[in-house]
Protein backbone atom coordinates (compact mmCIF):
# COMPACT_ATOMS: atom_id res chain seq x y z
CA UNK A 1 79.70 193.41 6.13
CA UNK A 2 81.23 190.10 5.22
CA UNK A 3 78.45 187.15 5.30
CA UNK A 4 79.28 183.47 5.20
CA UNK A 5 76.89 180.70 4.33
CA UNK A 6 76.80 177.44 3.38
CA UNK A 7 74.98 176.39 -0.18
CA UNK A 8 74.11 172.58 -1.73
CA UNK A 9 74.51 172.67 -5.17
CA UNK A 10 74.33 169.60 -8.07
CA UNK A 11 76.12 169.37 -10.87
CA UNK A 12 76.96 167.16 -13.78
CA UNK A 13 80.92 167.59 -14.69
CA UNK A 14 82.06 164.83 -17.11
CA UNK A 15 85.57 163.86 -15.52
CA UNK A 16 88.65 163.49 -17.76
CA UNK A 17 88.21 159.23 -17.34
CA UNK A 18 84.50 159.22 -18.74
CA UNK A 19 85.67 162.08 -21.96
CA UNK A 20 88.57 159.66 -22.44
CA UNK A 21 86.01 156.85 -22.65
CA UNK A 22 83.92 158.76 -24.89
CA UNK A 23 86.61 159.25 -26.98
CA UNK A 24 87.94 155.42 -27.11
CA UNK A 25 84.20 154.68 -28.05
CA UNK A 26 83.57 156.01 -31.03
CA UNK A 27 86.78 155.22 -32.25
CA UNK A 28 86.65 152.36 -35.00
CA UNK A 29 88.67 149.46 -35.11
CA UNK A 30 91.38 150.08 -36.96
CA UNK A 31 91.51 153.66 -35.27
CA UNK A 32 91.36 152.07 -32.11
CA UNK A 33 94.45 149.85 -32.64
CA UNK A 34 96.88 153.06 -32.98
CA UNK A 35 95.62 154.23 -29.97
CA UNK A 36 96.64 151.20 -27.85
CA UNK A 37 99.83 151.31 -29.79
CA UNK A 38 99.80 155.33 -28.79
CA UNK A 39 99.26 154.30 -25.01
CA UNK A 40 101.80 151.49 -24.94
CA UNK A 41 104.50 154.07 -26.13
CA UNK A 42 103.88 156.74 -24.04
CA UNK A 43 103.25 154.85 -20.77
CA UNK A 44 105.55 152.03 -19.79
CA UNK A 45 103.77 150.48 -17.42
CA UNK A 46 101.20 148.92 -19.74
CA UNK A 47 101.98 146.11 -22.07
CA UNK A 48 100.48 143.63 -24.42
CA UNK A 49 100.60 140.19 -25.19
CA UNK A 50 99.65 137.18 -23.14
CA UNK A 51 100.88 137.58 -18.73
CA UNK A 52 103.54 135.58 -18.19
CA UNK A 53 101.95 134.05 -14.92
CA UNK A 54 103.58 131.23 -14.62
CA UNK A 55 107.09 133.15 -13.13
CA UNK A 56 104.79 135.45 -10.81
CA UNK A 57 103.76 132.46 -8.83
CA UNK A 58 105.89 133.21 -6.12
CA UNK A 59 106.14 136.63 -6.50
CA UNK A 60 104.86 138.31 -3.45
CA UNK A 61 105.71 136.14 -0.77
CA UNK A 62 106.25 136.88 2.38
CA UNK A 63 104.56 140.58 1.83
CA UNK A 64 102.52 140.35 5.41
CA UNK A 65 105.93 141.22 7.44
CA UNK A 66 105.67 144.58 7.40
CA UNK A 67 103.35 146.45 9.33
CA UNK A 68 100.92 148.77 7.78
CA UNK A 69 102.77 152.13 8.77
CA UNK A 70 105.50 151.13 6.38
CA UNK A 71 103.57 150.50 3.51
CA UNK A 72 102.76 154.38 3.29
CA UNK A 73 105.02 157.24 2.58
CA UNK A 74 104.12 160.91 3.21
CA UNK A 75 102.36 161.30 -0.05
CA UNK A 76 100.09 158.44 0.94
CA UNK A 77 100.11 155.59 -1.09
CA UNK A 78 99.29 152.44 -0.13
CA UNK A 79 101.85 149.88 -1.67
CA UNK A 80 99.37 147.11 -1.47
CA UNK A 81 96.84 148.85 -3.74
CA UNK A 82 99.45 148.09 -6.20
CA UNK A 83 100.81 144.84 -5.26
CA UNK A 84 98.96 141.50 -6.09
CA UNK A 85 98.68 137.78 -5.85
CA UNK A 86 96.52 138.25 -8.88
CA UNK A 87 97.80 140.33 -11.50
CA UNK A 88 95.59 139.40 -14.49
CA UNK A 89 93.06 141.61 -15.02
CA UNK A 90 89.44 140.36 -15.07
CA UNK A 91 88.29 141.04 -17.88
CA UNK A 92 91.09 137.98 -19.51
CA UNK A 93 89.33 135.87 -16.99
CA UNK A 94 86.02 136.40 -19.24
CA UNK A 95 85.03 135.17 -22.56
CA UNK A 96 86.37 137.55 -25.26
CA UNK A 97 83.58 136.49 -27.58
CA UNK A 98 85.85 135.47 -30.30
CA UNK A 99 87.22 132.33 -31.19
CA UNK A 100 91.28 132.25 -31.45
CA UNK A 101 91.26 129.66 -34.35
CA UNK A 102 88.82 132.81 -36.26
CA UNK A 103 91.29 133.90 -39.50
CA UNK A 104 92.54 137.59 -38.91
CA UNK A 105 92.71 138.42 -42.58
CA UNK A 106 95.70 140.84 -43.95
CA UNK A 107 94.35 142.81 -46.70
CA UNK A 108 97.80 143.69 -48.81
CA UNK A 109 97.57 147.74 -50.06
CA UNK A 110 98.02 148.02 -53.59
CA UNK A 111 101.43 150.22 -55.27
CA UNK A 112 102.49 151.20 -58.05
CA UNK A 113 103.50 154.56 -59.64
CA UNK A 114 100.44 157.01 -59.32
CA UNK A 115 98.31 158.74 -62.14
CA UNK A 116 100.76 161.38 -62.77
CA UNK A 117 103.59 159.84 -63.00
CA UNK A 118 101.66 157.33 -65.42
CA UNK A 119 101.07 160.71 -67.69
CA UNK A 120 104.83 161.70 -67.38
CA UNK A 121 106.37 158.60 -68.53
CA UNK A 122 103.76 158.91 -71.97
CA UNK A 123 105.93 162.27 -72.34
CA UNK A 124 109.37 160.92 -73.41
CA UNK A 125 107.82 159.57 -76.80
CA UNK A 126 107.50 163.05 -78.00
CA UNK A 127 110.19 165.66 -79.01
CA UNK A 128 109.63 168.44 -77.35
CA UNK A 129 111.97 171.32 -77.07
CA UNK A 130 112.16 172.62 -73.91
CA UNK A 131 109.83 175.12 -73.41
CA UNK A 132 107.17 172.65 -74.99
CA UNK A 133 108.44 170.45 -72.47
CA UNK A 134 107.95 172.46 -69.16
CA UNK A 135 104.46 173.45 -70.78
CA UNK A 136 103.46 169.55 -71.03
CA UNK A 137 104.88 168.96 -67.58
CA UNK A 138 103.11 171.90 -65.90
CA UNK A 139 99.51 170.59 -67.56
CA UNK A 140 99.90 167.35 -66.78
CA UNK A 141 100.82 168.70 -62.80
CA UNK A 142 97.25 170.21 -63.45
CA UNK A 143 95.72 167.33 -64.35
CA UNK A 144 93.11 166.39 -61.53
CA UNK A 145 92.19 162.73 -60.75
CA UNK A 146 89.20 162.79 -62.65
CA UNK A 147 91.76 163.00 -65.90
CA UNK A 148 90.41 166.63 -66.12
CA UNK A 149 92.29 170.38 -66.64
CA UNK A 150 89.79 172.36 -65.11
CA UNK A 151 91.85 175.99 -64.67
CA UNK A 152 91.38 178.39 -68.13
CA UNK A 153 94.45 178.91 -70.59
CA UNK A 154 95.04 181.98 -69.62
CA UNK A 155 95.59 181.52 -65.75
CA UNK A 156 97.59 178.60 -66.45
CA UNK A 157 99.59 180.96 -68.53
CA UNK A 158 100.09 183.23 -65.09
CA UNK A 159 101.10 180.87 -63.67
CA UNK A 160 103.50 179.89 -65.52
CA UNK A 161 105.26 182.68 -65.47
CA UNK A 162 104.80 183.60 -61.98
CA UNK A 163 105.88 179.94 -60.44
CA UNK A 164 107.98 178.18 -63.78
CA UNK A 165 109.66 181.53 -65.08
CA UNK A 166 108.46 180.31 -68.30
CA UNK A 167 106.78 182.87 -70.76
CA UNK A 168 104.28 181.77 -73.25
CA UNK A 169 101.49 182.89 -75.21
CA UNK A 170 97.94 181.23 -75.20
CA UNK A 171 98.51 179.21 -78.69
CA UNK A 172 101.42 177.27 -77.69
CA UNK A 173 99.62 176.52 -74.62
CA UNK A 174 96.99 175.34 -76.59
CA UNK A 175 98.99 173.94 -79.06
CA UNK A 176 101.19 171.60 -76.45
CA UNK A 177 97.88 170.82 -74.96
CA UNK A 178 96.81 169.08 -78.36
CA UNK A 179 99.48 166.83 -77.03
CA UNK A 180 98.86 166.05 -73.77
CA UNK A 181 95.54 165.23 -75.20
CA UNK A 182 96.74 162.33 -77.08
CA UNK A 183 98.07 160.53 -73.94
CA UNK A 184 96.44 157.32 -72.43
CA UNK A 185 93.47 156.95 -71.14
CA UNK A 186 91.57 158.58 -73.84
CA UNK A 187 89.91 161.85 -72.79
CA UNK A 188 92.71 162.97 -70.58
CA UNK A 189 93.39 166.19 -70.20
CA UNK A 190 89.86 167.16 -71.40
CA UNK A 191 88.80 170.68 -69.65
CA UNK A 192 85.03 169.43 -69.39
CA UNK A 193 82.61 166.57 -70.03
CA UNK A 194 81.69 167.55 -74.27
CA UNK A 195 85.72 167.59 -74.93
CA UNK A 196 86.48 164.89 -72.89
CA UNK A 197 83.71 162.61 -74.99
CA UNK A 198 84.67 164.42 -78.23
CA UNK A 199 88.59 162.78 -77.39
CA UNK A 200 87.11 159.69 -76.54
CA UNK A 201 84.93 159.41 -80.09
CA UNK A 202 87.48 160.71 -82.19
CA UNK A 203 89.85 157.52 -81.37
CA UNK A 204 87.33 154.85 -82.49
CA UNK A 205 86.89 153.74 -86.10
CA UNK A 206 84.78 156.34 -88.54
CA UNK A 207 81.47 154.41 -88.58
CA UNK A 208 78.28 156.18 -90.11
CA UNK A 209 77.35 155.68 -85.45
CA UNK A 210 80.63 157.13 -84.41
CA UNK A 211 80.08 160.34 -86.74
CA UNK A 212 76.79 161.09 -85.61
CA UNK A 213 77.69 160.70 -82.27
CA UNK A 214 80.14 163.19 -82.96
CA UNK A 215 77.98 165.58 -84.62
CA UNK A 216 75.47 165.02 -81.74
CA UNK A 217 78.10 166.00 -78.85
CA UNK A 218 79.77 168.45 -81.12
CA UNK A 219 76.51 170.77 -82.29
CA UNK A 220 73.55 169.62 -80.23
CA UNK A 221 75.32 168.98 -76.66
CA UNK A 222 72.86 170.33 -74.74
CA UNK A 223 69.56 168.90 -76.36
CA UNK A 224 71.75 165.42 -75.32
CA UNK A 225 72.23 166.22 -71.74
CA UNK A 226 68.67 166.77 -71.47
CA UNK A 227 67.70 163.81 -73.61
CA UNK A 228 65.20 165.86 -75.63
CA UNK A 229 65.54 162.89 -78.53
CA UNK A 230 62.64 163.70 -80.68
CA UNK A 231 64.01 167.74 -81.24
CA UNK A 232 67.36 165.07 -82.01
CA UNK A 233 65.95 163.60 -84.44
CA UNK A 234 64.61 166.54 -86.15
CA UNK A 235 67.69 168.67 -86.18
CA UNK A 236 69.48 165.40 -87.81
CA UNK A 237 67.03 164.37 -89.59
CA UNK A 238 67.73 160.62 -88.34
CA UNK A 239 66.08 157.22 -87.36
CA UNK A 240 64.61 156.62 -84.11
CA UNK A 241 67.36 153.31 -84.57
CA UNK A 242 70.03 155.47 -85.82
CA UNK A 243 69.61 157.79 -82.97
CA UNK A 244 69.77 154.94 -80.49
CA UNK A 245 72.88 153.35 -82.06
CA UNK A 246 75.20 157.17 -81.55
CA UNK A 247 73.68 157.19 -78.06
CA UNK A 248 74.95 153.84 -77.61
CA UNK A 249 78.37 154.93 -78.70
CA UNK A 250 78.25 157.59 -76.45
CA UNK A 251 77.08 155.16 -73.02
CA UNK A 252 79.82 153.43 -73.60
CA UNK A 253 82.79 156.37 -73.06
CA UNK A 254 83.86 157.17 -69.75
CA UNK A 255 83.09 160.39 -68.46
CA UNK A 256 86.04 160.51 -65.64
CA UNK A 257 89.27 158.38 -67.99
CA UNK A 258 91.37 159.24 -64.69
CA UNK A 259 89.08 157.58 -62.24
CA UNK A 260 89.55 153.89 -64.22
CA UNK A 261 93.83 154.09 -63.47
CA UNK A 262 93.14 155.93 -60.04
CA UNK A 263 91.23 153.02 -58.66
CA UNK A 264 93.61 150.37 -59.89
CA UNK A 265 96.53 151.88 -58.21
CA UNK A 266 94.88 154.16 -55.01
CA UNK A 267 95.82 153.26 -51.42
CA UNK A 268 92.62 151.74 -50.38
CA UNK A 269 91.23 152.05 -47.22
CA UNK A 270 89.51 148.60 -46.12
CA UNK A 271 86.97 148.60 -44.09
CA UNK A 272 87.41 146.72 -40.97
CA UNK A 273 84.10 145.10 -39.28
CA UNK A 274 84.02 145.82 -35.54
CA UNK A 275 80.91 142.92 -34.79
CA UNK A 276 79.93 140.17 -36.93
CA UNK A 277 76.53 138.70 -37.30
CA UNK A 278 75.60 135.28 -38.52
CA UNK A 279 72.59 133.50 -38.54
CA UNK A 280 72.99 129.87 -36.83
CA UNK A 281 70.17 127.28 -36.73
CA UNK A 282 67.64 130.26 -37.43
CA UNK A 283 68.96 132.13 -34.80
CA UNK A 284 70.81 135.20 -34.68
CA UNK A 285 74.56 135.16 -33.02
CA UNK A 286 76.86 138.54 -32.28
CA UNK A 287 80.34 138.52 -31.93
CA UNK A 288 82.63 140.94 -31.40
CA UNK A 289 85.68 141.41 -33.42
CA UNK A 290 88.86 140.14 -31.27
CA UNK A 291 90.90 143.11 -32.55
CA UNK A 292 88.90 144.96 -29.97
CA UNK A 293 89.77 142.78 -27.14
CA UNK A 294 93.38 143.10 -26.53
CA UNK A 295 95.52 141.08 -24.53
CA UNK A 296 96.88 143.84 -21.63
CA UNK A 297 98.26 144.06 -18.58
CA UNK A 298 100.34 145.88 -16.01
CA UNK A 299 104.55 145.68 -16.50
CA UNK A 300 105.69 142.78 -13.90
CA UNK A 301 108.93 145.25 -13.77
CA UNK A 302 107.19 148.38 -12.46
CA UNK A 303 105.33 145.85 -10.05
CA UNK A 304 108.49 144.91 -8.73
CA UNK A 305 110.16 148.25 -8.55
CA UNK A 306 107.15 148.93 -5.86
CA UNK A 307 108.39 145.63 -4.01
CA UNK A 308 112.00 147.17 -4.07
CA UNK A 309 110.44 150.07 -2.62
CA UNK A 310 108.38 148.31 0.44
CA UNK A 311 111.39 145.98 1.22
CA UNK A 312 113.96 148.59 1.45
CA UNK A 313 114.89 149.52 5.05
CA UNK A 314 115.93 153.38 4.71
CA UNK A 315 113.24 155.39 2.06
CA UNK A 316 115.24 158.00 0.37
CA UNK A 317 113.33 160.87 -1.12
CA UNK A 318 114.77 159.94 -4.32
CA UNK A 319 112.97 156.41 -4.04
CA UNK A 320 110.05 158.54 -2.79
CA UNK A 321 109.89 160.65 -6.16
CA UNK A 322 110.26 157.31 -8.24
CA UNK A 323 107.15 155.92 -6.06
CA UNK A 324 105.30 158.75 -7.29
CA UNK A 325 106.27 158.42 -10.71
CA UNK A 326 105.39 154.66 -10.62
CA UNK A 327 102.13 155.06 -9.12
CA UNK A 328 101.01 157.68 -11.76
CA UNK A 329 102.04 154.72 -14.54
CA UNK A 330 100.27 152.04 -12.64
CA UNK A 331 97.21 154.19 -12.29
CA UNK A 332 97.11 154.97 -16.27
CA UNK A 333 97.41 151.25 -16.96
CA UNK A 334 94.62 150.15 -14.74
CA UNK A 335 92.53 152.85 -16.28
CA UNK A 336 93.23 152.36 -19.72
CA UNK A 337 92.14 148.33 -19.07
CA UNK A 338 89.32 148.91 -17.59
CA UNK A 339 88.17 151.77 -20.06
CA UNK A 340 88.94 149.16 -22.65
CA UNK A 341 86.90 146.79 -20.38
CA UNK A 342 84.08 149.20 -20.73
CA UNK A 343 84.28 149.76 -24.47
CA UNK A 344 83.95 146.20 -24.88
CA UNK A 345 80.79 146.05 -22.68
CA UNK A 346 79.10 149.25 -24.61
CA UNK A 347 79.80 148.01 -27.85
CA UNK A 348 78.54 144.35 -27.16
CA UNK A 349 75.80 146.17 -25.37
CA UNK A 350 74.56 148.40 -27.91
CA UNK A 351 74.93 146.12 -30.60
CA UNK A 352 72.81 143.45 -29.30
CA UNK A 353 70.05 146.09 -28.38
CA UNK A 354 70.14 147.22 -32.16
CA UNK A 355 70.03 143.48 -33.82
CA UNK A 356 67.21 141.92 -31.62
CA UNK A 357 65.32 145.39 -32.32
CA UNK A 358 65.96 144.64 -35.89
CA UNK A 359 65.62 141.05 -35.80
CA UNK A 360 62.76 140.66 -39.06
CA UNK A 361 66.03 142.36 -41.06
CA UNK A 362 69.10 140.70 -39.96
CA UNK A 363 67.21 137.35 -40.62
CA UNK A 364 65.93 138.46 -44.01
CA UNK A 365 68.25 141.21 -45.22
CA UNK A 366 64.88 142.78 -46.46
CA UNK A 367 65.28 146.40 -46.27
CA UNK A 368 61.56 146.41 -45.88
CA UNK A 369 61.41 144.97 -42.55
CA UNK A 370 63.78 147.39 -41.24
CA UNK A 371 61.77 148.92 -37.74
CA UNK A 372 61.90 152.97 -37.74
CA UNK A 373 64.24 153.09 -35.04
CA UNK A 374 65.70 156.02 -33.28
CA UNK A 375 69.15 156.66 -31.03
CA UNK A 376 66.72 157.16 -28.53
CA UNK A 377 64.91 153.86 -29.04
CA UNK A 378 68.33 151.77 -28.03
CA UNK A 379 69.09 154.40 -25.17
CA UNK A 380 66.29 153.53 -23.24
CA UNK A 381 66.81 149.85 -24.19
CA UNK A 382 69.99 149.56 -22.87
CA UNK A 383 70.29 152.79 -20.01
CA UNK A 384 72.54 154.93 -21.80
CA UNK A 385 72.84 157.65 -22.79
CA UNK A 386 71.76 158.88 -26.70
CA UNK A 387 75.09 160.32 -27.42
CA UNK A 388 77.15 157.12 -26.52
CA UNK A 389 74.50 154.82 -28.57
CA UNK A 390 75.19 158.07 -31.44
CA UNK A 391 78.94 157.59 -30.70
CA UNK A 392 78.35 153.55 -31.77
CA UNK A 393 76.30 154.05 -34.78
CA UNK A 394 78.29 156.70 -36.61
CA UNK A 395 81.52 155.12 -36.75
CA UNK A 396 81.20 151.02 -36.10
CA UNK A 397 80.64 148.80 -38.61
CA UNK A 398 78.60 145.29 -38.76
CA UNK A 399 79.77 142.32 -41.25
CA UNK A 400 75.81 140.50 -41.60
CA UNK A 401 75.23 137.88 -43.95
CA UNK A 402 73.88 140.62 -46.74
CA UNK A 403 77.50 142.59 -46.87
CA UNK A 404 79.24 145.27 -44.07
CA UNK A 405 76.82 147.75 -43.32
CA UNK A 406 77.36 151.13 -41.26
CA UNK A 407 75.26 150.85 -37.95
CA UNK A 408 73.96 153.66 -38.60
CA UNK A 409 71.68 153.27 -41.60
CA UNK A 410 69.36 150.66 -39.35
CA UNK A 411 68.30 154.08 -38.17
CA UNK A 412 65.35 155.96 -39.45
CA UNK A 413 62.09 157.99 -39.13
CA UNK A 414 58.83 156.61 -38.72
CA UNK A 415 55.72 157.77 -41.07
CA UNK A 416 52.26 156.17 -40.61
CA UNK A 417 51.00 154.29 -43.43
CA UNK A 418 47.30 154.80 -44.01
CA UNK A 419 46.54 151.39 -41.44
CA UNK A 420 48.34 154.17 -38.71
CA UNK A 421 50.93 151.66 -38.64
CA UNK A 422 54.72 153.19 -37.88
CA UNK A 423 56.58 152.23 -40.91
CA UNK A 424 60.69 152.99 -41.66
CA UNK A 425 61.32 156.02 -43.80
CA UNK A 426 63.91 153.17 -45.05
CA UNK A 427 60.96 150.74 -46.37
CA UNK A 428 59.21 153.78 -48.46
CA UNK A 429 62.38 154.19 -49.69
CA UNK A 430 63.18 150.56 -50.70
CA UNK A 431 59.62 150.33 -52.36
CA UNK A 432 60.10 153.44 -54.02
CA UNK A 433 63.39 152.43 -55.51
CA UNK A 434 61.91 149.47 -56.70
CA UNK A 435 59.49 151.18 -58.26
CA UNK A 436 61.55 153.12 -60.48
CA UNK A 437 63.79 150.53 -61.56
CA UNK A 438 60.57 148.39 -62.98
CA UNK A 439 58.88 151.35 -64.35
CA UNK A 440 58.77 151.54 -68.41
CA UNK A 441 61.76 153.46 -69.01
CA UNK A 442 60.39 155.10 -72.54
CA UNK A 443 58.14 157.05 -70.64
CA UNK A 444 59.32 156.88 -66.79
CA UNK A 445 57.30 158.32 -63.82
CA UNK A 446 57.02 161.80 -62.94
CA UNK A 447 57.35 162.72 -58.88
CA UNK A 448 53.33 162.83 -58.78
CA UNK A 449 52.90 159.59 -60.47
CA UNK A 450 55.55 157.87 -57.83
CA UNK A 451 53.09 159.76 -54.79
CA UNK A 452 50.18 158.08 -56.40
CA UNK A 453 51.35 154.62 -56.41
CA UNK A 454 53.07 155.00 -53.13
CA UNK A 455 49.27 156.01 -51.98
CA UNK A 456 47.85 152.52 -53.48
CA UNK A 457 50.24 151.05 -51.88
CA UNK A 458 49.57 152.19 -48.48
CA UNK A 459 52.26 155.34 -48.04
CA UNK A 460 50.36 158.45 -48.12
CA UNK A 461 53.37 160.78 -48.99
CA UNK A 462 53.20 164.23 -50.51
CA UNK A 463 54.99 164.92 -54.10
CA UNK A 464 57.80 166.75 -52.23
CA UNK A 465 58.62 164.17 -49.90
CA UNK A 466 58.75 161.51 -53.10
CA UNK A 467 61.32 164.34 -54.81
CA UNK A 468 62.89 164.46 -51.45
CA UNK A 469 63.21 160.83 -51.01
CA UNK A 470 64.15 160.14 -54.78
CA UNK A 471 67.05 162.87 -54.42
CA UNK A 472 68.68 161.03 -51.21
CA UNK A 473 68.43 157.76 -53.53
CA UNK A 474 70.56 159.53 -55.97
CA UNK A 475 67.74 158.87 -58.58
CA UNK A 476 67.55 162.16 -60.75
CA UNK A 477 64.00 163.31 -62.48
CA UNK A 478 61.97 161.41 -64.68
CA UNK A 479 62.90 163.30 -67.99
CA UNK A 480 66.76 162.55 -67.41
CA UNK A 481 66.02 158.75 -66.68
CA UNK A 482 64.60 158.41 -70.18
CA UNK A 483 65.73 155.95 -72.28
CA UNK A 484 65.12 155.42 -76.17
């Protein structure tokens, strides 16, 4: 038996327009400007650049002589709803929040040949025969940016064979690697840290420092690396001084001789602010960056293809279809504007939530004063939801008068101190950072030491949270930050 009845039921469905939104967010600025370039290509009916208003003046006149019943067609569009005395959208009506005279700096990209090619050209002052020569060219292929060969002798030797048809033993490998080793920077071509620093001492003039520094990374590499210097200076039988002048030698090699050329010559990636805060007459002002309010608006030609449309006596189906067509254009345009409207207003939004919660910090730039502050914290401030204030944090950026931060690290825990106070996870950090970087570096503090003078000073942290904290710092253990 077949039962019909009718049911209520709520639901939450994000529609395409809102995950489009989301998505035009969290996009940063740069990010953001292919995007609009993306839209502009693929829909016609939106362009950029500044409305030329001034010839649409009389562009719809006359549009009340014909009756309402020929302004549909059987698909049911309204031809007004696209047709308008005003065609500049209103959010150009409203401030941008940017100042046209600001300076839109163009950061050039460096060039030049890259690391390899750098090693390459160092190859033509040596005779090589040609197997020597496909050898050198294969290891300096393998040469990572670091200025490292990582892989073992003998799978380089596979491959080889397998990918070069070239067939060689282990020693001329070895042998044609002696060479590659003698390329600029020194230390290339090093396959880890001790022969890398072993290259780099071996170049610099025989003093009575340089040899010991080679005997120390040579035989005792590992009593070094854990800076055990009293077992040192037993096994050498040296001077506290003399020990301290080889360790200098050694501080001053570089322990990645690709990274120095890599910088110089990498494609970097600038990092574009999306708001800007200054401080004027002790007060602070946000701005938002004028690259994310673009000048847009709806083609003038597909406007007056509709007008073509409404004034034309006979409708054709033909005209119908291009109606259609048009309609689904002018409907992306207005959408993308006003989601671009919206983006504006979330960012601004959020933003200003975040600096007047933070106020103490932006008008210090004392890490200290930063507030424990959570996404939820600026959700409720502003009615939004936590994933669109997330979607802000992780990927905007914030020029302040202390440097470009990432929004998101103004976010953190709270802890209570031992007043019960809420205090950033971000200030115990600070302190504790400062801490270690005035401690007495001959005999630095262990993790419980740090816990006890975070306790005097009002943080009652365990040991493990100190380590915990100290790791995230990049800080490493007491033993390995101690100096001679």
């Amino acid at each position: 038996m077949l039962k019909q009845q009718l049911n209520f039921k709520l639901s939450q469905k994000l529609s395409p327009q809102q995950i489009q939104l989301m998505k035009l967010i969290q996009l940063p600025t740069q990010a953001f400007e292919q995007r609009i370039a993306q839209e502009m290509q693929e829909n016609p009916a939106l362009e950029g650049g500044k409305d030329r208003t001034e010839e649409r003046e009389d562009s719809y006149e006359g549009e009340q002589e014909y009756e309402s019943d020929a302004e549909k067609i059987e698909t049911d569009i309204n031809i007004d709803d696209y047709l308008s005395d005003d065609e500049i959208p209103s959010y150009k009506l409203s401030a941008n929040n940017y100042s046209s005279d600001d300076e839109d700096k163009q950061v050039p990209y460096a060039s030049g040949t890259s690391f390899t090619q750098f090693l390459m050209t160092q190859l033509n002052t040596f005779r090589l025969d040609e197997e020597q020569s496909e050898i050198a060219e294969f290891l300096v292929g393998s040469v990572d940016e670091s200025g490292y060969i990582r892989r073992p002798v003998i799978d380089i030797m596979d491959d080889l064979a397998f990918t070069q048809n070239v067939y060689t033993t282990e020693e001329k490998i070895e042998e044609v690697l002696e060479l590659v080793q003698q390329l600029d920077p020194a230390g290339v071509g090093a396959r880890n840290l001790q022969e890398c620093l072993l290259l780099q001492l071996e170049r610099k003039s025989p003093t009575a420092e340089v040899q010991l520094a080679i005997d120390i990374i040579e035989d005792a590499f590992e009593l070094f690396s854990k800076k055990h210097y009293s077992k040192l200076q037993h096994k050498f039988n040296i001077t506290e001084d003399e020990l301290r002048n080889a360790i200098h030698e050694i501080e001053g090699l570089n322990p990645k001789p690709g990274g120095t050329y890599s910088s110089s010559t990498r494609m970097v990636e600038h990092v574009v602010p999306d708001f800007t805060i200054r401080i004027v007459d002790g007060e602070l002002e946000l701005s938002l960056n004028g690259r994310n309010a673009p000048e847009l608006h709806v083609s003038k030609e597909y406007s007056d293809m509709l007008k073509g449309y409404k004034a034309s006596k006979e409708k054709t189906k033909s005209q119908k279809d291009a109606v259609l067509f048009i309609k689904q254009k002018l409907d992306a345009a207005k959408w993308f504007i006003e989601a671009i409207r919206q983006r504006q207003q979330t960012l601004l939004v959020t933003m200003n939530a975040i600096m007047h919660y933070q106020h103490e910090y932006f008008l210090s730039g004392d890490e200290r004063k930063l507030r424990p502050m959570i996404l939820k914290d600026i959700a409720d401030t502003i009615g939004m939801d936590v994933s669109t204030v997330s979607r802000v944090a992780n990927s905007k950026y914030v020029d302040t008068p202390y440097g470009t931060k990432l929004i998101k690290e103004f976010f953190s825990e709270s802890m209570k101190n031992d007043q019960g106070e809420d205090v950033s996870t971000r200030e115990i950090k600070k302190i504790l950072e400062i801490t270690i970087s005035e401690e007495d570096k001959k005999k630095p503090l262990t993790d419980d030491k740090l816990a006890k003078i975070l306790k005097e000073k009002g943080y009652p942290i365990a040991r493990r949270t100190v380590a915990k904290y100290r790791e995230q710092l990049d800080l490493p253990v007491a033993r390995l930050r101690k100096e001679i």
